[in-house]
PDB file of N, CA and C in Angstrom:
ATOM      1  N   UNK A   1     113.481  41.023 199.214  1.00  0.00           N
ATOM      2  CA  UNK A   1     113.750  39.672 199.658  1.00  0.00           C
ATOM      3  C   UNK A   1     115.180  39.568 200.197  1.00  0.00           C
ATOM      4  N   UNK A   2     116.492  40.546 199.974  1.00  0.00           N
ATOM      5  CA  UNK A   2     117.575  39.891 200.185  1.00  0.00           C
ATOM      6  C   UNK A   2     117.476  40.569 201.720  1.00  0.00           C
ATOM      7  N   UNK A   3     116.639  41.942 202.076  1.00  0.00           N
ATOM      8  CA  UNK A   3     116.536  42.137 203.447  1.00  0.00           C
ATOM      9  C   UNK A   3     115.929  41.454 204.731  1.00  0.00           C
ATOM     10  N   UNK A   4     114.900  39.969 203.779  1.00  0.00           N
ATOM     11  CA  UNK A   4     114.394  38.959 204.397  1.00  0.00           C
ATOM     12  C   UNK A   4     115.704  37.714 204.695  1.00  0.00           C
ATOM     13  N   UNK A   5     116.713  37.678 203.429  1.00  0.00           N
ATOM     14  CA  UNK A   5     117.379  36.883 203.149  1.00  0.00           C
ATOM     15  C   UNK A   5     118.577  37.266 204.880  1.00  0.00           C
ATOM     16  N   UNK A   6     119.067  38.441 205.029  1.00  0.00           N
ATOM     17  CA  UNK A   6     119.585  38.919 205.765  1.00  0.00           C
ATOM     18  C   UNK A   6     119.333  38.762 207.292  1.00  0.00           C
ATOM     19  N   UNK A   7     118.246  38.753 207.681  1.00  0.00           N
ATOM     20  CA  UNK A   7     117.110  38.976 208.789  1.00  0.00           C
ATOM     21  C   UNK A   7     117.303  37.707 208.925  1.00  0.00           C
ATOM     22  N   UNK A   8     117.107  36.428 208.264  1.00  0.00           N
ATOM     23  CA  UNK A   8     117.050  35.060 208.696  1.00  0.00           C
ATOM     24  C   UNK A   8     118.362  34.638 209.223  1.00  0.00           C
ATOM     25  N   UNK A   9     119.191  35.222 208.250  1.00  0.00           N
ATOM     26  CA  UNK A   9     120.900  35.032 208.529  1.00  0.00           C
ATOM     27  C   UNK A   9     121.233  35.363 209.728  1.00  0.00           C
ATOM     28  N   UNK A  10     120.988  36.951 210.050  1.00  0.00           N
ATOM     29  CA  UNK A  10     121.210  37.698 211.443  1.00  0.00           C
ATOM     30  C   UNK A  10     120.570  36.396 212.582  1.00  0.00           C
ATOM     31  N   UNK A  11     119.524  36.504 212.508  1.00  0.00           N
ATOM     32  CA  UNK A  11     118.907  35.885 213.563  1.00  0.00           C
ATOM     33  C   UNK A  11     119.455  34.248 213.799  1.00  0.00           C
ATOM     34  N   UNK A  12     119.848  33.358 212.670  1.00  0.00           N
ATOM     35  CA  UNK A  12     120.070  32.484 212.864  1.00  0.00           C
ATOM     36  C   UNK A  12     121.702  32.321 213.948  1.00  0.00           C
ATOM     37  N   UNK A  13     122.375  33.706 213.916  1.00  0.00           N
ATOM     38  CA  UNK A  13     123.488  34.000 214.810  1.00  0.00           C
ATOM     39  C   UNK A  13     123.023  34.308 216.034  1.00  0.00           C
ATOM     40  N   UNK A  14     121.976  34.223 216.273  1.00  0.00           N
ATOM     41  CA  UNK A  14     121.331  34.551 217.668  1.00  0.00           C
ATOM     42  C   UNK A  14     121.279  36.156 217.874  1.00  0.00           C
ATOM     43  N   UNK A  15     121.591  36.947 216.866  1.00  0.00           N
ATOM     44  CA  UNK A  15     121.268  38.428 217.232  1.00  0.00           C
ATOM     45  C   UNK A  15     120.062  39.059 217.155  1.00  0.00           C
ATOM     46  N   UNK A  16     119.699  39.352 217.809  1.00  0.00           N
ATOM     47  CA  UNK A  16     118.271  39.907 218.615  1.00  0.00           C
ATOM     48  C   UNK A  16     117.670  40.698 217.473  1.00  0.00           C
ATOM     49  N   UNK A  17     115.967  40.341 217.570  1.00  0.00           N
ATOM     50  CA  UNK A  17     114.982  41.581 216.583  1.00  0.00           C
ATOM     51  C   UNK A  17     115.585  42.904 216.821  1.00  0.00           C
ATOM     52  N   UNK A  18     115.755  43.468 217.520  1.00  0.00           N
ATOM     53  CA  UNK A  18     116.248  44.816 218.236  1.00  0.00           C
ATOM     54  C   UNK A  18     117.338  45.158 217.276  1.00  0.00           C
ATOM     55  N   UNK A  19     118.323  44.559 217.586  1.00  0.00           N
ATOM     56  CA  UNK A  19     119.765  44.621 217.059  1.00  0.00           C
ATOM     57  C   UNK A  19     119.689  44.807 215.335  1.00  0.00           C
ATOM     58  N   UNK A  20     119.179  43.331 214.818  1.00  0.00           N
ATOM     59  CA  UNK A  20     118.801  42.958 213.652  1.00  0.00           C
ATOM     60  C   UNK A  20     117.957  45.033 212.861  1.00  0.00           C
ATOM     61  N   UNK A  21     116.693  44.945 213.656  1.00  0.00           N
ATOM     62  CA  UNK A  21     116.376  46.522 213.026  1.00  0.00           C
ATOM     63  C   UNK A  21     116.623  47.504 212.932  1.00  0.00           C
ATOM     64  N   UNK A  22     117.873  47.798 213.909  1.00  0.00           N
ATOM     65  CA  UNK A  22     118.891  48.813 213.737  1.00  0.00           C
ATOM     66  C   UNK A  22     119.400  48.812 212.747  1.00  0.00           C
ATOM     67  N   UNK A  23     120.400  47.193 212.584  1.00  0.00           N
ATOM     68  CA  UNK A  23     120.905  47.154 210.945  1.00  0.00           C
ATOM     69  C   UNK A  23     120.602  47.457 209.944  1.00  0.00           C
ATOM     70  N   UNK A  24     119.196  47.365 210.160  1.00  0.00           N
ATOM     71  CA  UNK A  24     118.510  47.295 208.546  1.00  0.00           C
ATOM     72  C   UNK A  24     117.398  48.676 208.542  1.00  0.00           C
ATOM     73  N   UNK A  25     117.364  49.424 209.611  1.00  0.00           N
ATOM     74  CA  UNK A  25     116.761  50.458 209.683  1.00  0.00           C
ATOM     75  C   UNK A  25     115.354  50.535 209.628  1.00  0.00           C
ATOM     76  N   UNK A  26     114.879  49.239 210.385  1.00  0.00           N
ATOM     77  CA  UNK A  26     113.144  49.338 209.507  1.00  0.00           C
ATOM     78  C   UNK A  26     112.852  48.632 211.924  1.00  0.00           C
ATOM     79  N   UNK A  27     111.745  48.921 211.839  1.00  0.00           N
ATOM     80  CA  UNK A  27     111.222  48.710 212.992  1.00  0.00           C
ATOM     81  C   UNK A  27     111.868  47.517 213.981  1.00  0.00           C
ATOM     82  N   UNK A  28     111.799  47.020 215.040  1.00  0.00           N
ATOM     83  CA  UNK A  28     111.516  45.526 215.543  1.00  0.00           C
ATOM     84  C   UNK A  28     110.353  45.004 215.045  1.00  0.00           C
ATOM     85  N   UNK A  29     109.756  45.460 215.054  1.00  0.00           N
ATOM     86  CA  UNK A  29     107.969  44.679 214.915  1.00  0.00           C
ATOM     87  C   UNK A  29     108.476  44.372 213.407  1.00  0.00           C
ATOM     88  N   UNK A  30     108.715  44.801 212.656  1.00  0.00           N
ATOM     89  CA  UNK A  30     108.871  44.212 211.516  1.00  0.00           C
ATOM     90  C   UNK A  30     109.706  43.268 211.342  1.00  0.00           C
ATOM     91  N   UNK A  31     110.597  42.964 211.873  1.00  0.00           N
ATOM     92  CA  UNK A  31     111.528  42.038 211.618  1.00  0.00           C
ATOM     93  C   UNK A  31     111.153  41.083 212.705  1.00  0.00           C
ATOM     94  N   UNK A  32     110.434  41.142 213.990  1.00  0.00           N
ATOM     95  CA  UNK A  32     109.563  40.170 214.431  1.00  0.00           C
ATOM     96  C   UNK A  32     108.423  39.156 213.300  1.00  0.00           C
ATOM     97  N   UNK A  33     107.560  40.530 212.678  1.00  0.00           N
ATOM     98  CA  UNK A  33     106.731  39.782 212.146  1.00  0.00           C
ATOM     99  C   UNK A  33     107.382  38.771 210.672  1.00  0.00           C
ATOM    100  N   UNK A  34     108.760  38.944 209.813  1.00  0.00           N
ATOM    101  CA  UNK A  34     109.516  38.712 209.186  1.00  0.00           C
ATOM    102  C   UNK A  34     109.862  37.594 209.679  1.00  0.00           C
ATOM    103  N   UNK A  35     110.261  37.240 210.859  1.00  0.00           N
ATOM    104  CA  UNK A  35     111.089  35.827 211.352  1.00  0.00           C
ATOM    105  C   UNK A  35     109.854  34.853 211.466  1.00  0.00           C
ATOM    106  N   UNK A  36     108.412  35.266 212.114  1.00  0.00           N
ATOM    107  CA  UNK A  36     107.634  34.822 212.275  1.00  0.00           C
ATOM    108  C   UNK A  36     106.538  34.351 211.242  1.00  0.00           C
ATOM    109  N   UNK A  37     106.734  34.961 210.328  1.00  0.00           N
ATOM    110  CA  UNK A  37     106.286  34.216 208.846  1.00  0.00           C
ATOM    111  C   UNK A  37     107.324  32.749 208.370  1.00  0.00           C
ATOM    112  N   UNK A  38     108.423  33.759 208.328  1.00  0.00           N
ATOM    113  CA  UNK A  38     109.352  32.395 208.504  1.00  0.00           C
ATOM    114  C   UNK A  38     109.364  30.997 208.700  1.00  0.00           C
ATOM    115  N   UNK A  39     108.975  31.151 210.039  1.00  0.00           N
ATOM    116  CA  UNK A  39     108.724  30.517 210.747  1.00  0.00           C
ATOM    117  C   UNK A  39     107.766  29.261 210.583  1.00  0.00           C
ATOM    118  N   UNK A  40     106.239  30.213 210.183  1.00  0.00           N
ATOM    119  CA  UNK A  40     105.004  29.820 210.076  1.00  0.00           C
ATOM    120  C   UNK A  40     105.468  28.753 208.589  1.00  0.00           C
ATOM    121  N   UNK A  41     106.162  29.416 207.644  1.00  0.00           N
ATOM    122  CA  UNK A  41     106.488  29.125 206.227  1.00  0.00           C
ATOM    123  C   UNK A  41     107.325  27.650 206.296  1.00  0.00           C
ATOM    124  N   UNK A  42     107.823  27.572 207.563  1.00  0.00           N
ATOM    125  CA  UNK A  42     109.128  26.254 207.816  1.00  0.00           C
ATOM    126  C   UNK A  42     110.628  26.413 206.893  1.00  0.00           C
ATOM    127  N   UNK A  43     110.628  27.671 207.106  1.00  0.00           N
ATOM    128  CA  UNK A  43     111.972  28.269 206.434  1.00  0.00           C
ATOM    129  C   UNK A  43     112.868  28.647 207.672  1.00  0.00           C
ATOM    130  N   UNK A  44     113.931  27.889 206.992  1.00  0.00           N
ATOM    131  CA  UNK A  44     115.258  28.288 208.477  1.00  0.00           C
ATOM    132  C   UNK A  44     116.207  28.727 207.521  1.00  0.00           C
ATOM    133  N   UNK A  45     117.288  29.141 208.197  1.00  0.00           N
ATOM    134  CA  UNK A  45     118.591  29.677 207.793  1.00  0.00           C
ATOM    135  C   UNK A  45     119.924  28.520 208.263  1.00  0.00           C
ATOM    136  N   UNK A  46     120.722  28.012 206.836  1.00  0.00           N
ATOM    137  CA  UNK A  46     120.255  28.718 205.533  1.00  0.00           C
ATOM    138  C   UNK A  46     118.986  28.214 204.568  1.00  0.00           C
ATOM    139  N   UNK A  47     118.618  28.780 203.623  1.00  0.00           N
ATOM    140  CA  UNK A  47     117.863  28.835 202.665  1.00  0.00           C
ATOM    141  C   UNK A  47     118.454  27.761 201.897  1.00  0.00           C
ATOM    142  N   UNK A  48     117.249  27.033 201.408  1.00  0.00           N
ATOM    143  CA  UNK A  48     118.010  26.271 200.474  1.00  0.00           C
ATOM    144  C   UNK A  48     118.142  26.869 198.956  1.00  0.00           C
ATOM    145  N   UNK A  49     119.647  26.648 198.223  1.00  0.00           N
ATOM    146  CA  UNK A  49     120.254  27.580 197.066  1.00  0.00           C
ATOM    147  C   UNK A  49     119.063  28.300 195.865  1.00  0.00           C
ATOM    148  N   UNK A  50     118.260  26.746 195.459  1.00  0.00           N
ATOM    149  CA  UNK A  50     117.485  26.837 194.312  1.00  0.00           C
ATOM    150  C   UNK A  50     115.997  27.687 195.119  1.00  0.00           C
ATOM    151  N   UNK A  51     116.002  28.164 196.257  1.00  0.00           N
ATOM    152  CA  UNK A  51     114.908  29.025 196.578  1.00  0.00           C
ATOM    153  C   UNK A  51     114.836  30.451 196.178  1.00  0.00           C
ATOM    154  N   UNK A  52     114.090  30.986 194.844  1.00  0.00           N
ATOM    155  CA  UNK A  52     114.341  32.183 194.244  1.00  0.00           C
ATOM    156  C   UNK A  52     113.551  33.247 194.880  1.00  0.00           C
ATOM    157  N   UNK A  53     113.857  34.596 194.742  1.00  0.00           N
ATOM    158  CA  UNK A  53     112.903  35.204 195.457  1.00  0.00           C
ATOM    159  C   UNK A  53     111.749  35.913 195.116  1.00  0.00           C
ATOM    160  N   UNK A  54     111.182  35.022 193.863  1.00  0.00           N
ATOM    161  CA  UNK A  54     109.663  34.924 193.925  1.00  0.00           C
ATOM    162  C   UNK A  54     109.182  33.832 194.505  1.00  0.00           C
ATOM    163  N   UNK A  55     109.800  32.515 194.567  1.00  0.00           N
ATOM    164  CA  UNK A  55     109.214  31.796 195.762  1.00  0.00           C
ATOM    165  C   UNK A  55     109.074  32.315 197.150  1.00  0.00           C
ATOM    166  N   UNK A  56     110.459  32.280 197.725  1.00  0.00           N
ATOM    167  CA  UNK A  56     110.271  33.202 198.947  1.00  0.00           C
ATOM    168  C   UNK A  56     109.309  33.913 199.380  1.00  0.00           C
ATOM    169  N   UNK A  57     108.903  35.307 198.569  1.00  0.00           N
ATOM    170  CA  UNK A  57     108.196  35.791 198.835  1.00  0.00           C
ATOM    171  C   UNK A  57     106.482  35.271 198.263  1.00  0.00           C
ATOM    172  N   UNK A  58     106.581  34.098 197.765  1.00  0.00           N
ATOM    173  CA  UNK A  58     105.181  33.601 197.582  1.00  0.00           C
ATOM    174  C   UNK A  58     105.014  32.777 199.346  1.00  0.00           C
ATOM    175  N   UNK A  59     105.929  32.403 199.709  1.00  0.00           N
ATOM    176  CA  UNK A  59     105.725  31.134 200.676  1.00  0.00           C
ATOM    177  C   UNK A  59     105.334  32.219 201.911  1.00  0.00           C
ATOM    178  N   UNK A  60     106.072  33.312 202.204  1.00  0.00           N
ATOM    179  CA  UNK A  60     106.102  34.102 203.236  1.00  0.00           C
ATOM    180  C   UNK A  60     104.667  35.186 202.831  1.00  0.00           C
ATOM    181  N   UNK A  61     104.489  35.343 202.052  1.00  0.00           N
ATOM    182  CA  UNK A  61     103.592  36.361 201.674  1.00  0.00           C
ATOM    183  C   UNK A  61     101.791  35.887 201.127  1.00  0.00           C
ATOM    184  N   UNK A  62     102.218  34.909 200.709  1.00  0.00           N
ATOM    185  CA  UNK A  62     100.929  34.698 200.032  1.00  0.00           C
ATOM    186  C   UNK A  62      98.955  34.561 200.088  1.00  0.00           C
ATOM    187  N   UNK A  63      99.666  34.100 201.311  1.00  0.00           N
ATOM    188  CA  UNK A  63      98.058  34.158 202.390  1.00  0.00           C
ATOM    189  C   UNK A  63      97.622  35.197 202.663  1.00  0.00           C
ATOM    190  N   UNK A  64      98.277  36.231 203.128  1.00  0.00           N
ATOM    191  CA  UNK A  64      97.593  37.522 202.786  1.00  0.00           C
ATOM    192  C   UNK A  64      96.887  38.223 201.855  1.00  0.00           C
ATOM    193  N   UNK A  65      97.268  37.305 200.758  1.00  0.00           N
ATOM    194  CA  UNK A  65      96.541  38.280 199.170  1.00  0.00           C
ATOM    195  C   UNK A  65      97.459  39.002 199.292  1.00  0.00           C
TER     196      UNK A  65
END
């Protein structure tokens, strides 16, 4: 979660999926599909404080099973 936590941050500076997955060493497509859950979830950057990251990852994750 804090590499989700990161990814929202990055991006909310306007730095590109591209850029962003270099940093963090994991694909574009992943950090596409990461912003885009996000997204779907109505989570922006910043996070609000009391959001822990078993919520997080319930709100972003959960529909999948």
């Amino acid at each position: 979660m804090r590499q989700i936590r990161y990814t929202l941050r990055l991006a909310s500076e306007g730095i590109s999926a591209r850029a962003i997955g270099r940093m963090l060493g994991v694909a574009r497509s992943t950090i596409q599909d990461n912003l885009k859950r996000a997204q779907v979830a109505g989570l922006t950057w910043p996070l609000p404080g009391d959001l822990t990251d078993a919520v997080l990852e319930e709100r972003l994750f959960a529909r999948n099973g």
